[in-house]
N, C-alpha and C. Protein backbone atom coordinates (compact mmCIF):
# COMPACT_ATOMS: atom_id res chain seq x y z
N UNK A 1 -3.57 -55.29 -52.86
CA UNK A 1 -2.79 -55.84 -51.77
C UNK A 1 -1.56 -54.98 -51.47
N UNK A 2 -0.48 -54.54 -52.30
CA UNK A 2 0.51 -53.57 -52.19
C UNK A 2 -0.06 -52.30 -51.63
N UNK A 3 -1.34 -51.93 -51.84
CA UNK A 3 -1.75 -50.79 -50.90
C UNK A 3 -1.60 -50.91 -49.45
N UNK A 4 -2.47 -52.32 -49.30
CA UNK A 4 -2.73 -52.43 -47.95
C UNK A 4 -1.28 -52.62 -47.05
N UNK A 5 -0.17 -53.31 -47.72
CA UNK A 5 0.87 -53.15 -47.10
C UNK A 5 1.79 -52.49 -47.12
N UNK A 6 1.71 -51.12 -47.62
CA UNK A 6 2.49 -49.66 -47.85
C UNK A 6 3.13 -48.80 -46.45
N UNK A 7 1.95 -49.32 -45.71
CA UNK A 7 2.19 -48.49 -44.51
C UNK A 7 3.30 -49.62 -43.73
N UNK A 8 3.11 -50.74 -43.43
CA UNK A 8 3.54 -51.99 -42.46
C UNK A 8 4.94 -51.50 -42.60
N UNK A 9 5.90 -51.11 -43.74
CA UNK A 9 7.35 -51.27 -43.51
C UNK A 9 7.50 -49.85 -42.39
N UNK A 10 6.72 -48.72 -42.07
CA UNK A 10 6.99 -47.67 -41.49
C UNK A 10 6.53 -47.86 -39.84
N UNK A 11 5.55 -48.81 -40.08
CA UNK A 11 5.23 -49.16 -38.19
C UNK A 11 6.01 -50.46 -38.07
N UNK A 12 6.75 -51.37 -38.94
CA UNK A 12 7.78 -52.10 -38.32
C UNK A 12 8.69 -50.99 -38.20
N UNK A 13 9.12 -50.20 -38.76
CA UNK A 13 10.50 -49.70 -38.28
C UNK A 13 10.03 -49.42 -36.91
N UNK A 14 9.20 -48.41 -36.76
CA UNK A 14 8.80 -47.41 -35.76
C UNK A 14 8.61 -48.57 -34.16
N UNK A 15 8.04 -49.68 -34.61
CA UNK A 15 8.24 -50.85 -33.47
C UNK A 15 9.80 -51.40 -33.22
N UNK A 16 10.64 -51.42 -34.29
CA UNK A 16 11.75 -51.78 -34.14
C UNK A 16 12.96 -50.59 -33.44
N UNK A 17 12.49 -49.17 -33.58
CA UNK A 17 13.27 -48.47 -32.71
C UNK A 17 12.33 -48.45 -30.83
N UNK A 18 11.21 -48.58 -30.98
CA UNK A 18 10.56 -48.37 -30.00
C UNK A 18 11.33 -50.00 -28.77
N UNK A 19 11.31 -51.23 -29.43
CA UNK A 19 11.63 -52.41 -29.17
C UNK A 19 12.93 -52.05 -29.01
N UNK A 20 14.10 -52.35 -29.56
CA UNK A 20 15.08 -52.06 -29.90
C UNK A 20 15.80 -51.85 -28.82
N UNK A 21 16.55 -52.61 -27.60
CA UNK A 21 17.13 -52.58 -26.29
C UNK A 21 18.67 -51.32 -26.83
N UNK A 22 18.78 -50.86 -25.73
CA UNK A 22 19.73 -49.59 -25.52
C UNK A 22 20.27 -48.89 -26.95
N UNK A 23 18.75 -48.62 -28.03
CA UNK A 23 19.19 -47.43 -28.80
C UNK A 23 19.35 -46.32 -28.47
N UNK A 24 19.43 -46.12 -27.49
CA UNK A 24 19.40 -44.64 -27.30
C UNK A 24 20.49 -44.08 -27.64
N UNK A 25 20.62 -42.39 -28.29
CA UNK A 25 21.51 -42.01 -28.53
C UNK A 25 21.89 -41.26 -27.40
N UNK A 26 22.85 -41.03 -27.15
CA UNK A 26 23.43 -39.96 -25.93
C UNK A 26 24.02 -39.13 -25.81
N UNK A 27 24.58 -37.79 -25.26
CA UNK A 27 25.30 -37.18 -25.28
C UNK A 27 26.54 -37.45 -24.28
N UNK A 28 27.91 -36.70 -24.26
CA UNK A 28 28.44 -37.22 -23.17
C UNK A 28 27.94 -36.60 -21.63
N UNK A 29 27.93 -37.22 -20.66
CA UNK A 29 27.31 -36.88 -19.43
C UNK A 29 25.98 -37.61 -19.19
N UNK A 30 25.29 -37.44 -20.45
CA UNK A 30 23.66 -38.30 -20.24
C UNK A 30 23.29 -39.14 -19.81
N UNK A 31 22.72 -39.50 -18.89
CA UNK A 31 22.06 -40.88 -18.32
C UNK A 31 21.19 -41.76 -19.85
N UNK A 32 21.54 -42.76 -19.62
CA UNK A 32 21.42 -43.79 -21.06
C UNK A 32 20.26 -44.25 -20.72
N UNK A 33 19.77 -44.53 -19.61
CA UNK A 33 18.69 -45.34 -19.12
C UNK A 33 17.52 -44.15 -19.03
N UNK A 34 17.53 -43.14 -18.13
CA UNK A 34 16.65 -41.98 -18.45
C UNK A 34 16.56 -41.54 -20.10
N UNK A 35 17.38 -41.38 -21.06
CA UNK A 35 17.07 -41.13 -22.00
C UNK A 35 16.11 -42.20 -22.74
N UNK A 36 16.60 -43.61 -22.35
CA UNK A 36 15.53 -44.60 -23.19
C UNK A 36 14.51 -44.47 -22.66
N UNK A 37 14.35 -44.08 -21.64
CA UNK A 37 12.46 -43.72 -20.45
C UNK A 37 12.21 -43.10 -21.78
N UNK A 38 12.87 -41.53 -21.86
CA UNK A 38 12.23 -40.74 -22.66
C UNK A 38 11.77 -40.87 -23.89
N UNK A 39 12.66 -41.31 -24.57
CA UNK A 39 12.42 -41.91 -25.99
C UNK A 39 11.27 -42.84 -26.08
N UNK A 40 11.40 -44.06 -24.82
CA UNK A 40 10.28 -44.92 -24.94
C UNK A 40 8.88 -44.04 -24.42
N UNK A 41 8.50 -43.21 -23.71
CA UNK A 41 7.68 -42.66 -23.25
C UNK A 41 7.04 -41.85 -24.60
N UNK A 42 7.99 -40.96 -25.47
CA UNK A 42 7.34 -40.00 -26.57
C UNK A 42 6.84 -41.15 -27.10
N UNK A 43 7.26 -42.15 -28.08
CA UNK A 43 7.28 -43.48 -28.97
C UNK A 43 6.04 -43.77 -28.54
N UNK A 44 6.11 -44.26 -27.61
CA UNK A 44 4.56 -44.80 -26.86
C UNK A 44 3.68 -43.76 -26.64
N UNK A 45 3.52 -42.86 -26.52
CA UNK A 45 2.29 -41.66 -26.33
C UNK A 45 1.96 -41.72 -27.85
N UNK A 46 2.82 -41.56 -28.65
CA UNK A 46 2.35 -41.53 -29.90
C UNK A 46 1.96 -42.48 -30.49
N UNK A 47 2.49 -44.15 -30.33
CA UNK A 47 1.57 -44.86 -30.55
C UNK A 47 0.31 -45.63 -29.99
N UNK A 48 0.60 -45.14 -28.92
CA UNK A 48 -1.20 -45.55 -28.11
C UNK A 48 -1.85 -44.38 -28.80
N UNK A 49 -1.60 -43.25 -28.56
CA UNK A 49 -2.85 -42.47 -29.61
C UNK A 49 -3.01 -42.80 -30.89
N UNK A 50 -2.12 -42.98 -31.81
CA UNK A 50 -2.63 -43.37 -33.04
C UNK A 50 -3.43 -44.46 -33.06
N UNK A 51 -3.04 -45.64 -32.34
CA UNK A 51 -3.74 -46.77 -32.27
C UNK A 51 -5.45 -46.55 -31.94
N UNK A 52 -5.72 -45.54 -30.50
CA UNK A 52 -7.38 -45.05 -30.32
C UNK A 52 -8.14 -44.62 -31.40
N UNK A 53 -7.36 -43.68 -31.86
CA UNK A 53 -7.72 -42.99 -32.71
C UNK A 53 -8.06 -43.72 -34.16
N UNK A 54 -7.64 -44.66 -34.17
CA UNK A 54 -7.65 -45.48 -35.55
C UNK A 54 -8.74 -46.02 -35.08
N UNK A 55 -8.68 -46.91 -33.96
CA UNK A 55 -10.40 -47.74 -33.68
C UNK A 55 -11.09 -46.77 -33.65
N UNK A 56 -10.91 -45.57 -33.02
CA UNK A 56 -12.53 -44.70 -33.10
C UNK A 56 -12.85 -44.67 -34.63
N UNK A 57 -12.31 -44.21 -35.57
CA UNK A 57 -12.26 -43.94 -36.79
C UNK A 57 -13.17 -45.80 -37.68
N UNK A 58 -13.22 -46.27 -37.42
CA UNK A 58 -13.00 -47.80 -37.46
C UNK A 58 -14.21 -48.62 -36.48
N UNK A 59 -14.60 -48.02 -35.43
CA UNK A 59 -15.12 -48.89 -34.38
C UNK A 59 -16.23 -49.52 -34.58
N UNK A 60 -17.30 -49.61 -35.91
CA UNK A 60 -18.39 -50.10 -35.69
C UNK A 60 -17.78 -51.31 -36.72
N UNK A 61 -17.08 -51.32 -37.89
CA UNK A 61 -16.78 -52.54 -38.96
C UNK A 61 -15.58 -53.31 -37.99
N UNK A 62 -14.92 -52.79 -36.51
CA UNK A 62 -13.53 -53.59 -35.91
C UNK A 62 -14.94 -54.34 -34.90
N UNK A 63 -15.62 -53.40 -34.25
CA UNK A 63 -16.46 -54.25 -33.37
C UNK A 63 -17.46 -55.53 -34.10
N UNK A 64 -17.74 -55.62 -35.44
CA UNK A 64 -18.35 -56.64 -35.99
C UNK A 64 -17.76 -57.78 -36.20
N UNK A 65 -16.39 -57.10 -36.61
CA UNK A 65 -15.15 -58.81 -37.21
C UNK A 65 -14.30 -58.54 -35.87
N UNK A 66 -13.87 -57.88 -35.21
CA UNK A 66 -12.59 -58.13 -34.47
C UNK A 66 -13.00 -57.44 -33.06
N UNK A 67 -13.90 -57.86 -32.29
CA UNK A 67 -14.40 -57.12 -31.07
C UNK A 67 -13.07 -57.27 -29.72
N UNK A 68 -11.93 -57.89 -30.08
CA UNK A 68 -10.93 -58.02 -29.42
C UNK A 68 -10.03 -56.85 -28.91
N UNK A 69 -10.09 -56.13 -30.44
CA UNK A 69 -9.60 -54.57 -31.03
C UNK A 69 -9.80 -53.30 -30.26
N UNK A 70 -11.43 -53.33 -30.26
CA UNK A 70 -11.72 -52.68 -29.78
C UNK A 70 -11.77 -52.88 -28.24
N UNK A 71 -12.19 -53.88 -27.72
CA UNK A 71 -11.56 -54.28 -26.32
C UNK A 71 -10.28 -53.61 -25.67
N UNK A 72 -9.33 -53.75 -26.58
CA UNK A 72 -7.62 -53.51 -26.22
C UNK A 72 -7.47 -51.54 -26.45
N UNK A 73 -8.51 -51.17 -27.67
CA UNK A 73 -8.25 -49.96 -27.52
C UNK A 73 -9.22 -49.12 -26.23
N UNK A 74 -10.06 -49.72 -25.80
CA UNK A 74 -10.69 -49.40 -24.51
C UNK A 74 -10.08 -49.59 -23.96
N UNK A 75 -9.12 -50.67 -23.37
CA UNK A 75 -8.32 -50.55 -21.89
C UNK A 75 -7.32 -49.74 -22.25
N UNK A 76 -6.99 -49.28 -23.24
CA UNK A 76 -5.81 -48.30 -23.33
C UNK A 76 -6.69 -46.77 -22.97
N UNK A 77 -7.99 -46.18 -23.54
CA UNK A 77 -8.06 -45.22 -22.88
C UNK A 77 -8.34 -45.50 -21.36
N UNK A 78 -8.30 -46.72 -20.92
CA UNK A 78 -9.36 -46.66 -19.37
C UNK A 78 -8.10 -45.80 -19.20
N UNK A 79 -7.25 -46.80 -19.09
CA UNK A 79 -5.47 -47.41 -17.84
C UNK A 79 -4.49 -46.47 -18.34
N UNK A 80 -4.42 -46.23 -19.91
CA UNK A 80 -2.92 -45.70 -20.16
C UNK A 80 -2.84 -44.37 -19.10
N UNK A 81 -3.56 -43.62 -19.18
CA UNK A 81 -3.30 -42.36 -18.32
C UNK A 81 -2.56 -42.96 -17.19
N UNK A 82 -3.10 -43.46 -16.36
CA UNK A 82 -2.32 -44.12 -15.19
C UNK A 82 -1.36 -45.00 -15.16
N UNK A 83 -1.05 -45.70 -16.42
CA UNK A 83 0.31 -46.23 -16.61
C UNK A 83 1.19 -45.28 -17.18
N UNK A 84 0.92 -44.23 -17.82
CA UNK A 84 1.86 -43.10 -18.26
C UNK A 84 2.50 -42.62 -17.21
N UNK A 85 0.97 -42.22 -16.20
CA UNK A 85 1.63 -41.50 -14.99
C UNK A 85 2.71 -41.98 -13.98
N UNK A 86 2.33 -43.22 -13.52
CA UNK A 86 2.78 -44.26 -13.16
C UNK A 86 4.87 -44.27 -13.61
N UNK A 87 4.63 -44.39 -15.05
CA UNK A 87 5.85 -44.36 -15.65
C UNK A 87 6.53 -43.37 -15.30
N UNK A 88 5.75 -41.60 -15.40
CA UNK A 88 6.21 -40.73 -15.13
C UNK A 88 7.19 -40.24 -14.00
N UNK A 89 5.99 -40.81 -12.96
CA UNK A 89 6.43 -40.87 -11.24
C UNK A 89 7.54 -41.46 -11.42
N UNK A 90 8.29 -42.69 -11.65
CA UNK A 90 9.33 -43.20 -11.26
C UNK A 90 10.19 -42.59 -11.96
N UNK A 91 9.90 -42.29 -13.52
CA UNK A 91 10.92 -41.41 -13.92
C UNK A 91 11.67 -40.14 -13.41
N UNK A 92 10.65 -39.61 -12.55
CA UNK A 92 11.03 -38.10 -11.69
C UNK A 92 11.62 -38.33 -10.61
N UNK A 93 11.44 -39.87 -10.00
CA UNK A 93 12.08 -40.12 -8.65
C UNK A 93 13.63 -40.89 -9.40
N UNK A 94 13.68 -41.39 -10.51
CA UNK A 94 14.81 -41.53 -10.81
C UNK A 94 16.03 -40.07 -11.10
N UNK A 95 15.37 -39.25 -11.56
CA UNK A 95 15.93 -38.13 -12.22
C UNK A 95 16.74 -37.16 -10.73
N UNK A 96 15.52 -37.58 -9.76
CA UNK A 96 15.79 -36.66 -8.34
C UNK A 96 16.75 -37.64 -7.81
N UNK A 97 17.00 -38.99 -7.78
CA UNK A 97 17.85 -39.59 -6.49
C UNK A 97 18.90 -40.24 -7.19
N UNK A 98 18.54 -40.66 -8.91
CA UNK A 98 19.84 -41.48 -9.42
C UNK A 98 20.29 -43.03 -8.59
N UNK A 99 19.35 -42.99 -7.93
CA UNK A 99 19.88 -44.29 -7.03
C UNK A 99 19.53 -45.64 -7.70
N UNK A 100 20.25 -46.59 -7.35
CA UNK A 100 20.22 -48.03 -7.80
C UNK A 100 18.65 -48.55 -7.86
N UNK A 101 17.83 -48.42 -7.08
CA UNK A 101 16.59 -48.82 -6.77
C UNK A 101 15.79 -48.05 -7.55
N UNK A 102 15.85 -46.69 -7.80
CA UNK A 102 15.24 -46.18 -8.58
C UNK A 102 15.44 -46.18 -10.00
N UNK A 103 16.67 -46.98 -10.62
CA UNK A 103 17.29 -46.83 -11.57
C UNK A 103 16.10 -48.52 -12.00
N UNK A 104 16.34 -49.46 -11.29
CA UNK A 104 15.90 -50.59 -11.49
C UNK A 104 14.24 -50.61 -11.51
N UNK A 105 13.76 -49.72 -10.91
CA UNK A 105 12.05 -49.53 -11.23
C UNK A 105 11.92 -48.99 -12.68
N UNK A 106 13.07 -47.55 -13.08
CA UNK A 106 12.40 -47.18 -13.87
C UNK A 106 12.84 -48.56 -15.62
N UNK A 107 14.30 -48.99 -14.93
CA UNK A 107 13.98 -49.70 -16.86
C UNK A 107 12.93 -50.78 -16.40
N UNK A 108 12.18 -51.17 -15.20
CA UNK A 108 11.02 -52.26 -15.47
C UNK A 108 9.77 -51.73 -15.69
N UNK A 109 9.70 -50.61 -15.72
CA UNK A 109 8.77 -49.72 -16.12
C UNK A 109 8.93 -49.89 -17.78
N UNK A 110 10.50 -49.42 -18.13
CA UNK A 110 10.56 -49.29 -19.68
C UNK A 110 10.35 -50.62 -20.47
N UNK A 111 10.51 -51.89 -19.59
CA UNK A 111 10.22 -53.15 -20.19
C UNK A 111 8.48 -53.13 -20.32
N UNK A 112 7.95 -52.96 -19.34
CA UNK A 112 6.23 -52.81 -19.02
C UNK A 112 5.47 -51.99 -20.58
N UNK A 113 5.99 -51.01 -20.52
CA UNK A 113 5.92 -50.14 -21.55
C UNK A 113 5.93 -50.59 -23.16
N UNK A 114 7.23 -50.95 -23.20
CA UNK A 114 7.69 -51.83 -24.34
C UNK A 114 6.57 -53.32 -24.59
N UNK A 115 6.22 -53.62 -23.69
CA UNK A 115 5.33 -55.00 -24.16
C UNK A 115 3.84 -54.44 -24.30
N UNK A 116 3.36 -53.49 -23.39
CA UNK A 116 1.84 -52.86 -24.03
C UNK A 116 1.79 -52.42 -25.22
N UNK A 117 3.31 -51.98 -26.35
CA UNK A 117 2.94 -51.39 -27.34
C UNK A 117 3.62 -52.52 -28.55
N UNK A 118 3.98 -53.31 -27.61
CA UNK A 118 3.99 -55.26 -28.91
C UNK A 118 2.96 -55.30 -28.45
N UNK A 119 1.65 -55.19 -28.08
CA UNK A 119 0.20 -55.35 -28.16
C UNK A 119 -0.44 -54.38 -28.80
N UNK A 120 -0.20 -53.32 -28.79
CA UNK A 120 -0.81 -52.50 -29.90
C UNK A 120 -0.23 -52.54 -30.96
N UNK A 121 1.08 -52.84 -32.00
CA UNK A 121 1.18 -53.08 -32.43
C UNK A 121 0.99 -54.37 -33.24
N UNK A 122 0.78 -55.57 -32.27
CA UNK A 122 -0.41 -56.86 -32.45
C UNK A 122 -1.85 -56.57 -33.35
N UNK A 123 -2.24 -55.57 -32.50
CA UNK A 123 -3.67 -55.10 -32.59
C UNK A 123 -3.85 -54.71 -34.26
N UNK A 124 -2.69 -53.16 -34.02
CA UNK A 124 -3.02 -52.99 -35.75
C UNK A 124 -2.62 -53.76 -36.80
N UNK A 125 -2.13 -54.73 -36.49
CA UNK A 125 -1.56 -55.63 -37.62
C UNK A 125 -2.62 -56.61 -38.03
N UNK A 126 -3.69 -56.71 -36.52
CA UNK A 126 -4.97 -57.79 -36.93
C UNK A 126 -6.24 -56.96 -37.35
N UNK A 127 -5.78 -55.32 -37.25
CA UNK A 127 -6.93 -54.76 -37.46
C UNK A 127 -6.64 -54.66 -39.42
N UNK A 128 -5.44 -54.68 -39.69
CA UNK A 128 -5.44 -54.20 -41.11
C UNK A 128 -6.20 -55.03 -42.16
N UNK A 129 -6.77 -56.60 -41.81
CA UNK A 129 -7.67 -57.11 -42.96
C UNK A 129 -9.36 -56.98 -42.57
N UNK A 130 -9.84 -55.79 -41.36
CA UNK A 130 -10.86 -55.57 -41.56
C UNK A 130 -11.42 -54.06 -41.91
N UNK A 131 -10.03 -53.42 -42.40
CA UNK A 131 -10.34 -51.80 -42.41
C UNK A 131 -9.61 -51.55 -43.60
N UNK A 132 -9.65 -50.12 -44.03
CA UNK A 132 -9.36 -49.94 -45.46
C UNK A 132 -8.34 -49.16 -44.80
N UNK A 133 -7.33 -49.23 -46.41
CA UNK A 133 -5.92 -49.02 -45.78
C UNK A 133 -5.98 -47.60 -45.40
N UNK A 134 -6.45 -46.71 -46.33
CA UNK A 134 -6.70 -45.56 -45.82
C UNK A 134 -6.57 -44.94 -44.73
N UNK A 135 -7.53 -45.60 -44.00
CA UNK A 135 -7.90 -45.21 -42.24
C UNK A 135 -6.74 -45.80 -41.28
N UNK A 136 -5.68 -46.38 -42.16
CA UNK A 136 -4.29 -47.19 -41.10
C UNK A 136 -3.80 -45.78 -40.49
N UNK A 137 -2.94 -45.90 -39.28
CA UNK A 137 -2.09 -44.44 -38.71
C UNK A 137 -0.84 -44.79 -39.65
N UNK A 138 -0.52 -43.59 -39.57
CA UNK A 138 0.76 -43.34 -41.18
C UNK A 138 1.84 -43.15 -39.94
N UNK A 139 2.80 -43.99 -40.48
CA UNK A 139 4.00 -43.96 -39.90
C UNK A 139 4.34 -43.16 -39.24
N UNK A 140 4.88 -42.67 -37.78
CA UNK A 140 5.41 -41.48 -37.52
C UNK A 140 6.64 -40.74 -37.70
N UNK A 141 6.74 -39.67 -37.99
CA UNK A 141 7.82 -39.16 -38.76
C UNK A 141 9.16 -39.14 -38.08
N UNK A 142 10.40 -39.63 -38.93
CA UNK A 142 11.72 -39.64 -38.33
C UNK A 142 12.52 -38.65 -37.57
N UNK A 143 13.29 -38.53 -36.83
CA UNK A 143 13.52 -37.16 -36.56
C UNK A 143 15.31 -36.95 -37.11
């Protein structure tokens, strides 16, 4: 049992900076809100891939007990591309105009963002009593 929950304290952190309303660190001059895009954008690329990548690794013993799993990691390869992009676009039209309207798309973008990956993080937490701990994604590294 201590195996299987070795990894959990490193993807709560990693959900708790990803979650985590205006951590961002800043420099002086920096836009606070573009930097949390960014931060939330790397955070999330990296954990939607780990998450695929774990069901592929996984997909025939998650599709027997937990066909939900694999469900959620399919709509992440259908859609994420286009919700990345999606994210992207407003981020570039924020970066070009700085304006109020564009400022307000992109943190509802960063809220949008933030709740697809409290679902993948859902996911691997229901995938961990049908897979061996082994095959869990290992924390991603601090910087």
């Amino acid at each position: 049992m201590k195996t299987r929950l070795s990894i959990w304290p490193g993807l709560l952190a990693l959900a708790a900076v990803l979650l985590a309303p205006g951590c961002a660190t800043t420099q002086p001059g920096e836009d606070v809100v573009l930097v949390r895009a960014q931060q939330t954008r790397a955070f999330s690329l990296e954990l939607a891939n780990a998450f695929v990548t774990f069901e592929k690794v996984n997909q025939r013993k998650l599709l027997a007990s937990n066909p939900a799993i694999h469900q959620a990691a399919e709509t992440i390869r259908l859609q994420a591309p286009g919700w990345f992009q999606s994210f992207n676009d407003v981020m570039d039209a924020y970066k070009l105009t700085k304006s109020t309207g564009d400022k307000e798309k992109l943190i509802a973008w960063i809220a949008v963002v933030e709740r697809l990956m409290t679902e993948v993080m859902m996911n691997l937490a229901n995938a961990k009593e049908w897979v061996s701990p082994n095959t869990m994604p290992k924390p991603l590294p601090t910087k």
